[in-house]
Protein backbone atom coordinates (compact mmCIF):
# COMPACT_ATOMS: atom_id res chain seq x y z
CA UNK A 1 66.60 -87.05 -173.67
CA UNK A 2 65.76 -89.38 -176.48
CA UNK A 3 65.61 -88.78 -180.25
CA UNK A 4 61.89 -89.45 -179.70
CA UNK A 5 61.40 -86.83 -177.55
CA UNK A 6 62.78 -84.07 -179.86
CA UNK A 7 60.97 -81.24 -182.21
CA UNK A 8 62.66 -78.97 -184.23
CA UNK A 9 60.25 -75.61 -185.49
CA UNK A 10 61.67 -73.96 -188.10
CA UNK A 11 59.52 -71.10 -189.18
CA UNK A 12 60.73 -69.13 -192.00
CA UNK A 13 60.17 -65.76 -191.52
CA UNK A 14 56.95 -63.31 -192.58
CA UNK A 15 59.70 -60.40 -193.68
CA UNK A 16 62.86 -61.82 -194.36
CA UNK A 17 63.72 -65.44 -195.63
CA UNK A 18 65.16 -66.38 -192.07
CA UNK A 19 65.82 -69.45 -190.42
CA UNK A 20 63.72 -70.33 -187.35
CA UNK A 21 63.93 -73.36 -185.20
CA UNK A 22 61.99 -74.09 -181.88
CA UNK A 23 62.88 -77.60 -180.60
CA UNK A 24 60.69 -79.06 -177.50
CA UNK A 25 61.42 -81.92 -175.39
CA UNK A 26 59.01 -84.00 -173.74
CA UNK A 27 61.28 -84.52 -170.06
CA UNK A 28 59.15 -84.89 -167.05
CA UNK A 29 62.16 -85.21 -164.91
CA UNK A 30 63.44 -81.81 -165.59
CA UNK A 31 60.38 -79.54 -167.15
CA UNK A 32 57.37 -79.83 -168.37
CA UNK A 33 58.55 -78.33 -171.70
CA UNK A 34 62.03 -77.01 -173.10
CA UNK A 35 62.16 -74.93 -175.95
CA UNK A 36 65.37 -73.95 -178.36
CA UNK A 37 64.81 -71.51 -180.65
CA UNK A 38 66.79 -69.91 -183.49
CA UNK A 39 65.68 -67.70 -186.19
CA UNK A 40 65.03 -64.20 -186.80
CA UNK A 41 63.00 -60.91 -185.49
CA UNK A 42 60.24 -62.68 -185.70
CA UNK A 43 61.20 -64.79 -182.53
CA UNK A 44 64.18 -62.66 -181.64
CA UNK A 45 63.96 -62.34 -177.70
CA UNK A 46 66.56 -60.06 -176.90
CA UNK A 47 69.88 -61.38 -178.83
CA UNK A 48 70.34 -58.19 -180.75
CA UNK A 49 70.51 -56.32 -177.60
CA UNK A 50 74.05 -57.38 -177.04
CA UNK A 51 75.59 -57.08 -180.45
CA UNK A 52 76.19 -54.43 -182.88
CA UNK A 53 73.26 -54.29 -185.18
CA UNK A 54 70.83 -51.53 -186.22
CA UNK A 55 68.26 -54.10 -186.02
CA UNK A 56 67.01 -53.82 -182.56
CA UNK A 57 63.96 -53.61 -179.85
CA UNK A 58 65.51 -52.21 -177.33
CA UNK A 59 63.65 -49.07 -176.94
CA UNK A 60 59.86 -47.92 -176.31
CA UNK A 61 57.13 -48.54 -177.23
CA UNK A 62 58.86 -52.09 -178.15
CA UNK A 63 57.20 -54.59 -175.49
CA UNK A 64 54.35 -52.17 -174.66
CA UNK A 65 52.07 -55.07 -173.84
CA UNK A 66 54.57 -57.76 -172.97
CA UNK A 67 53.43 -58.45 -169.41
CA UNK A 68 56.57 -59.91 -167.54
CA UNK A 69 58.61 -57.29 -168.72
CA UNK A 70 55.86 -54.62 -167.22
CA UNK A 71 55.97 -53.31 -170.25
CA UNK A 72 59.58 -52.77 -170.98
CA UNK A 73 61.01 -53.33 -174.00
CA UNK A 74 62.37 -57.08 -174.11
CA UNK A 75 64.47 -56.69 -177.11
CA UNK A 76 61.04 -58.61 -179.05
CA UNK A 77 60.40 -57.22 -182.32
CA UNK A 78 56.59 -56.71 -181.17
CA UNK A 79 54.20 -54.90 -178.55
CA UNK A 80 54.03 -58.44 -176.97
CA UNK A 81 54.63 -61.85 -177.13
CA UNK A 82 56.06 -63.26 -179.97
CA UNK A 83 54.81 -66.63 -182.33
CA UNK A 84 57.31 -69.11 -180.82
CA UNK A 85 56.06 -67.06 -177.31
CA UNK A 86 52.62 -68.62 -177.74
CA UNK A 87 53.32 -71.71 -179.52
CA UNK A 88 55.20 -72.62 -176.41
CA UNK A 89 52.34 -71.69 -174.03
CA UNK A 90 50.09 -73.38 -175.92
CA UNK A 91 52.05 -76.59 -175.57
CA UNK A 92 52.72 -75.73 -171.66
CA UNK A 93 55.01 -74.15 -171.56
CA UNK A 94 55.59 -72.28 -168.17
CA UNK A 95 58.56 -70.05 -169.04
CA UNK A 96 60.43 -68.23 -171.71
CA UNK A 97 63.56 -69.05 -173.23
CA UNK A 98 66.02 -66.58 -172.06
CA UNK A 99 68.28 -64.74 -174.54
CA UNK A 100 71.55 -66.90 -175.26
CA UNK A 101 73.48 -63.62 -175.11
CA UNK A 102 71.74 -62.52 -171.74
CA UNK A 103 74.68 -61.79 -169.01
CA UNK A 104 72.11 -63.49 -166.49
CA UNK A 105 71.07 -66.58 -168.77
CA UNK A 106 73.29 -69.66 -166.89
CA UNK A 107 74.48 -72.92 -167.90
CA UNK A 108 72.00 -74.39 -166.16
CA UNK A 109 69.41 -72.98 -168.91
CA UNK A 110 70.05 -75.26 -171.61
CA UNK A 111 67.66 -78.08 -169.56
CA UNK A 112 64.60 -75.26 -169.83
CA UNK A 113 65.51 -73.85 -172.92
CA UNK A 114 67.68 -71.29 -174.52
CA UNK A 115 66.37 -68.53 -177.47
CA UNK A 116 69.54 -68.38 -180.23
CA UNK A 117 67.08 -65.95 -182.24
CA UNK A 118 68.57 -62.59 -184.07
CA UNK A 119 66.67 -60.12 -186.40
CA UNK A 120 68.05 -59.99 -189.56
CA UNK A 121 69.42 -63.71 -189.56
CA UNK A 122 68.95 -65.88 -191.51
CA UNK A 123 70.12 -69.23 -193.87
CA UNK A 124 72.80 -67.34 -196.00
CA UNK A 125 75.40 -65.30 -194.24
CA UNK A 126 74.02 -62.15 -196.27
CA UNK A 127 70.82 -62.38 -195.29
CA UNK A 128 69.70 -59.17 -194.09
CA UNK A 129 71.36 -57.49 -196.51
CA UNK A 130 68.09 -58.63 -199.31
CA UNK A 131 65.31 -58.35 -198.26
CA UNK A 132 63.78 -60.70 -200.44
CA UNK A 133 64.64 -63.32 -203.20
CA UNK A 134 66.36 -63.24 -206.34
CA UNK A 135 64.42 -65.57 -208.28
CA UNK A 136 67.72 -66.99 -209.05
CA UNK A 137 68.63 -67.83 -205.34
CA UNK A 138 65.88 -70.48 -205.08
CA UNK A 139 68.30 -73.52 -205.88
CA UNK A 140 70.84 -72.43 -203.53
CA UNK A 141 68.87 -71.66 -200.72
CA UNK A 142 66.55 -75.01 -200.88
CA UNK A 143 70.20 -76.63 -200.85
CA UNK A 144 71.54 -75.04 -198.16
CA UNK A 145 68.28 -75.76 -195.83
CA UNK A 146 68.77 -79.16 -197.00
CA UNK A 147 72.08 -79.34 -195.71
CA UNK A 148 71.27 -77.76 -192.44
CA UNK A 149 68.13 -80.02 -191.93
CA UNK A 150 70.17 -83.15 -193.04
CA UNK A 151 72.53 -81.72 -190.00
CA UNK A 152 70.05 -80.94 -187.16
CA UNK A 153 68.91 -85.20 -188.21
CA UNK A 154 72.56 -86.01 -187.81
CA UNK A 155 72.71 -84.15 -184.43
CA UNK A 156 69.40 -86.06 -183.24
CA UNK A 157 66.28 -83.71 -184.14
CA UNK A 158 63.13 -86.49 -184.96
CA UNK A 159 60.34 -84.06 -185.08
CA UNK A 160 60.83 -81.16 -187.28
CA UNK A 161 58.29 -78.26 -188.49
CA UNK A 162 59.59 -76.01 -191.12
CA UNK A 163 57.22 -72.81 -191.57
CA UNK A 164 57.15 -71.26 -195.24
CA UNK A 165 57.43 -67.67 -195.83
CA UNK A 166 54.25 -65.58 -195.27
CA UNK A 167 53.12 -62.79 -198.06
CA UNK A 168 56.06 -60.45 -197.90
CA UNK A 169 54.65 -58.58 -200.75
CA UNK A 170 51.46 -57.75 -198.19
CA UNK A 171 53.68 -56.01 -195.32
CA UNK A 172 53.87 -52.52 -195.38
CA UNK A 173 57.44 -51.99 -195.71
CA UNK A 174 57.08 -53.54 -199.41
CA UNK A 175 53.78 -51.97 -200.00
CA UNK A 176 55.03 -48.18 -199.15
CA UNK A 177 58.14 -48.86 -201.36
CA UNK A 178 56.01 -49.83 -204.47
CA UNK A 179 53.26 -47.22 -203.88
CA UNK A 180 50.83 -49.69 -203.77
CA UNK A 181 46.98 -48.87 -202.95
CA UNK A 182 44.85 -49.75 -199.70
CA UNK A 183 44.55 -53.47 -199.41
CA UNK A 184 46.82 -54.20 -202.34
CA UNK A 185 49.87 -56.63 -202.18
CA UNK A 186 53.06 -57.01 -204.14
CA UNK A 187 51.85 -59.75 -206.78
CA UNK A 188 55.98 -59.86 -208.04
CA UNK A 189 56.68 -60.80 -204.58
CA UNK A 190 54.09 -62.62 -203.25
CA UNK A 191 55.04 -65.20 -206.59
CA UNK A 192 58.56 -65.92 -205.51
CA UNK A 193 57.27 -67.01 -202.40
CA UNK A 194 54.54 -68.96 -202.96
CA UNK A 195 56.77 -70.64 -205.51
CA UNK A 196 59.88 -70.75 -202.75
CA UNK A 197 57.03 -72.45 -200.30
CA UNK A 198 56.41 -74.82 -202.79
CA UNK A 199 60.14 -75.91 -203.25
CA UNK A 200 59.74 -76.39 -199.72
CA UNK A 201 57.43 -78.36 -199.18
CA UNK A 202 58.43 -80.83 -202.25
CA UNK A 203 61.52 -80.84 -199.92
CA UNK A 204 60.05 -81.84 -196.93
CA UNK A 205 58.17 -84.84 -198.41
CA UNK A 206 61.42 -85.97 -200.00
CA UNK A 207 62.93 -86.18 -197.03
CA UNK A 208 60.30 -87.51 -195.05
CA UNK A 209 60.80 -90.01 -197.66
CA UNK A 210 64.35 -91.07 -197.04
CA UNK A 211 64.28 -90.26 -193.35
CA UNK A 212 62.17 -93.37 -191.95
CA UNK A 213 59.26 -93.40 -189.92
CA UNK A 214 61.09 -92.71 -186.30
CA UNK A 215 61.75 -88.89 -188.20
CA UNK A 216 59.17 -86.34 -189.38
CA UNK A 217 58.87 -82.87 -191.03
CA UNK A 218 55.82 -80.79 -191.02
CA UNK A 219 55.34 -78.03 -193.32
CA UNK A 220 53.45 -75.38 -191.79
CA UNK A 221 51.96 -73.32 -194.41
CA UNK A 222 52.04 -69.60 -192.68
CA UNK A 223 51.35 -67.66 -196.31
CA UNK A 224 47.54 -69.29 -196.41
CA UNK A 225 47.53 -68.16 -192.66
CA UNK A 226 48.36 -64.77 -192.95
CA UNK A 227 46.36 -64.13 -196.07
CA UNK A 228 43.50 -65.06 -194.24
CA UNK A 229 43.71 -62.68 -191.48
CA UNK A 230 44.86 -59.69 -194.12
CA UNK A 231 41.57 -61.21 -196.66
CA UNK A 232 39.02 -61.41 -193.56
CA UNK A 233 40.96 -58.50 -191.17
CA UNK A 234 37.18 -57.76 -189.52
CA UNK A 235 36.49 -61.44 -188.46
CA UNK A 236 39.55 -61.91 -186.96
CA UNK A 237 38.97 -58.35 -184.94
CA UNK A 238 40.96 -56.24 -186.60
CA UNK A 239 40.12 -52.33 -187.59
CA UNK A 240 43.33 -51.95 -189.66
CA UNK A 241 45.09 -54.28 -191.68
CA UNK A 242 47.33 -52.29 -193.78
CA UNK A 243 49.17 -49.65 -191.97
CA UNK A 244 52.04 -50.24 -188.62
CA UNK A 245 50.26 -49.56 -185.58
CA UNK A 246 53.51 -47.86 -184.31
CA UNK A 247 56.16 -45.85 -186.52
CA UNK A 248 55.09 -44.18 -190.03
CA UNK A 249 53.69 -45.92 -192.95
CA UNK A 250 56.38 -43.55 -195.01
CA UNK A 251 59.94 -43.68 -194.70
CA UNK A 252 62.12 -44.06 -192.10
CA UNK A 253 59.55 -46.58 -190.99
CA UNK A 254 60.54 -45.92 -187.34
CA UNK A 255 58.81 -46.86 -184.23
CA UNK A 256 60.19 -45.50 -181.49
CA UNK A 257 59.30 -43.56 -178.21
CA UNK A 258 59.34 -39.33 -179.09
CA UNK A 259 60.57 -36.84 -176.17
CA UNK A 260 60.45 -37.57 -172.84
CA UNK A 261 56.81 -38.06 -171.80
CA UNK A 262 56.35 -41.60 -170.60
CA UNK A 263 53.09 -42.43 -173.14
CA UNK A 264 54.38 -40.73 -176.26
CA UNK A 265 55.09 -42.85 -179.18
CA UNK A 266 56.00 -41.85 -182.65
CA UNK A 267 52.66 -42.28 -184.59
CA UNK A 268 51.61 -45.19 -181.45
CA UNK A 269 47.79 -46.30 -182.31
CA UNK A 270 45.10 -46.30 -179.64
CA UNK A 271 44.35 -49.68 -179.35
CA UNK A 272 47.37 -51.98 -180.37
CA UNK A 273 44.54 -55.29 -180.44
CA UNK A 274 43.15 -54.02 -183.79
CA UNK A 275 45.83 -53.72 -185.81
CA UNK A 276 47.26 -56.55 -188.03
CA UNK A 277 50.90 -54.80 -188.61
CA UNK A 278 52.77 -53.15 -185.46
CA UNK A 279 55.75 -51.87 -187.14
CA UNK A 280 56.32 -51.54 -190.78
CA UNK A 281 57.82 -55.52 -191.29
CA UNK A 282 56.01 -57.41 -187.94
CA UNK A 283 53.03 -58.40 -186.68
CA UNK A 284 50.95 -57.50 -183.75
CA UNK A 285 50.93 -59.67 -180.41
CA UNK A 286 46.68 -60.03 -181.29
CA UNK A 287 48.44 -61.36 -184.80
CA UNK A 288 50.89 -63.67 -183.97
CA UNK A 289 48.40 -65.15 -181.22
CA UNK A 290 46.25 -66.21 -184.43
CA UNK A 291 48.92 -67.49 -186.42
CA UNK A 292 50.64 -69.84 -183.19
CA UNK A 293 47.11 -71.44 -182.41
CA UNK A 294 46.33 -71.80 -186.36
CA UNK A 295 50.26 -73.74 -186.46
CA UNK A 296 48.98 -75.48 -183.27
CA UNK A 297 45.61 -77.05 -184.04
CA UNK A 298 45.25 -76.44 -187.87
CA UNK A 299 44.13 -78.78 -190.10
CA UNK A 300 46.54 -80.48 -192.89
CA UNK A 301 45.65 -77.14 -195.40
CA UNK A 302 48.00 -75.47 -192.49
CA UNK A 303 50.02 -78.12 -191.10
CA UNK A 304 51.44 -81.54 -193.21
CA UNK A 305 51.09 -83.81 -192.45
CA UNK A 306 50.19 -83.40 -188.92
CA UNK A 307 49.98 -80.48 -186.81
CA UNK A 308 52.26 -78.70 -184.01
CA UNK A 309 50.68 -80.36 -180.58
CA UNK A 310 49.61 -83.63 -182.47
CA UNK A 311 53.46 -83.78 -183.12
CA UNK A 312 54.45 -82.90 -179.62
CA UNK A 313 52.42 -85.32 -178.72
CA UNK A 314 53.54 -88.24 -181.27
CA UNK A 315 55.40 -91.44 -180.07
């Protein structure tokens, strides 16, 4: 497996500044496709099930619509797949990446692929304990991504795609905490990470820069994404772009299964497909399926310089 052959993802997340990394290799004598992923809830595939952590999916109606499972929670933070799910079908991909903490995952996985992911992880060790920045924070945690990109070069990643932070100040978590009308976003918010992003992606061109042509980083520009699909929630098919599909819009934000019937679902919507939001901090499978193809096959306004497959595809 070449240096050539290797892309590292590294979407940061839509809640919580978290670290995210898918990396594919091209290896037609083993698989078609091999993905490694590390990050947060956004991509988390089961991790937290095995450690102590309030932050879990363990329980219905988690994984409602996630059809391997049958519909059993997977320990995904979502009613279905999840963005580095469909990124990695839309490159090919045949298979999941099994849980690293997974009793059954084997050895033998690390050829296929092997999910690292944990909600409420991220690039400081306290991470999870803010929820967002400090305005203050910005220096330190641009140099600490530097220093863990510089490292995933040094251990042979060519092809990297970091993903900014999406509108935080849009989810409803943040919007029910600062009482904020229908279709209104946290602007306080939503400026430390558009100016975060930014820091980014001056970071990425740097080291593009000093790099050399055999290595590349692509900033994928989520926050444009996702304000699109809140902006325009009826073109993309959504009904509801503003409150969780499952759990309360109020405090304790919850979203779990109530009594013992098999369908019930605290405050579970009707259709799960027309709702942007399915808990109070993640998307929707019908979201995250718009996102992965726009971080696919976008144009440079969502991917720089070059898009997801065109990437996977580069020699």
């Amino acid at each position: 497996m070449g240096n050539s052959d290797k892309i590292i993802f590294k979407p940061f997340s839509l809640l919580i500044p978290v670290l995210v990394s898918l990396q594919l290799h091209a290896v037609p004598s083993l698989s078609n496709f091999t993905t490694f992923v590390f990050g947060d809830s956004l991509v988390d595939a089961g991790n937290n099930d095995y450690i102590f952590t309030l932050s879990k999916a363990d329980s219905p109606p988690y994984g409602i619509d996630f059809k391997p499972s049958g519909g059993l929670p997977t320990g995904r933070f979502t009613n279905g797949r999840t963005i580095a799910d469909i990124v990695g079908e839309s490159l090919g991909a045949k298979s999941y990446p099994p849980p690293y903490l997974a009793p059954n995952t084997e050895a033998e996985a690390i050829v296929k692929g092997i999910n690292y992911a944990s909600g409420a992880s991220g690039i400081m060790d306290k991470t999870g304990f803010f929820f967002v920045l400090p305005t203050t924070f910005l220096d330190f945690m641009i140099s600490n991504l530097t220093l863990q990109l510089e490292r995933l070069h040094e251990m042979g990643a060519r092809k990297l795609i970091v993903v900014g932070v999406g509108p935080l100040g849009c989810i409803p978590f943040v919007r029910a905490l600062n009482l904020l009308p229908s279709g209104k976003c946290s602007s306080t918010v939503n400026a430390l990470i558009r100016a975060y992003n930014q820091r980014l992606k001056e970071l990425l061109s740097r080291l593009n820069q000093e790099m050399g042509p055999d290595t590349i980083f692509v900033f994928a520009n989520s926050y444009d994404v996702f304000t699109d699909i809140l902006a325009n929630y009826r073109r993309f098919g959504f009904e509801n772009a503003d409150e969780p599909c499952c759990g309360g819009y109020f405090q304790p934000f919850v979203c779990f299964k109530s009594g013992n019937e098999s369908t019930s679902a605290s405050a579970l919507c009707d259709d799960r497909s027309k709702y942007v939001f399915w808990d109070a901090y993640h998307p929707t499978e019908a979201a995250n399926v718009i996102i992965a193809k726009q971080l696919v096959d976008g144009d440079e306004s969502v991917s720089f310089p070059i898009n997801i497959r065109k990437l996977y595809n580069y020699n």
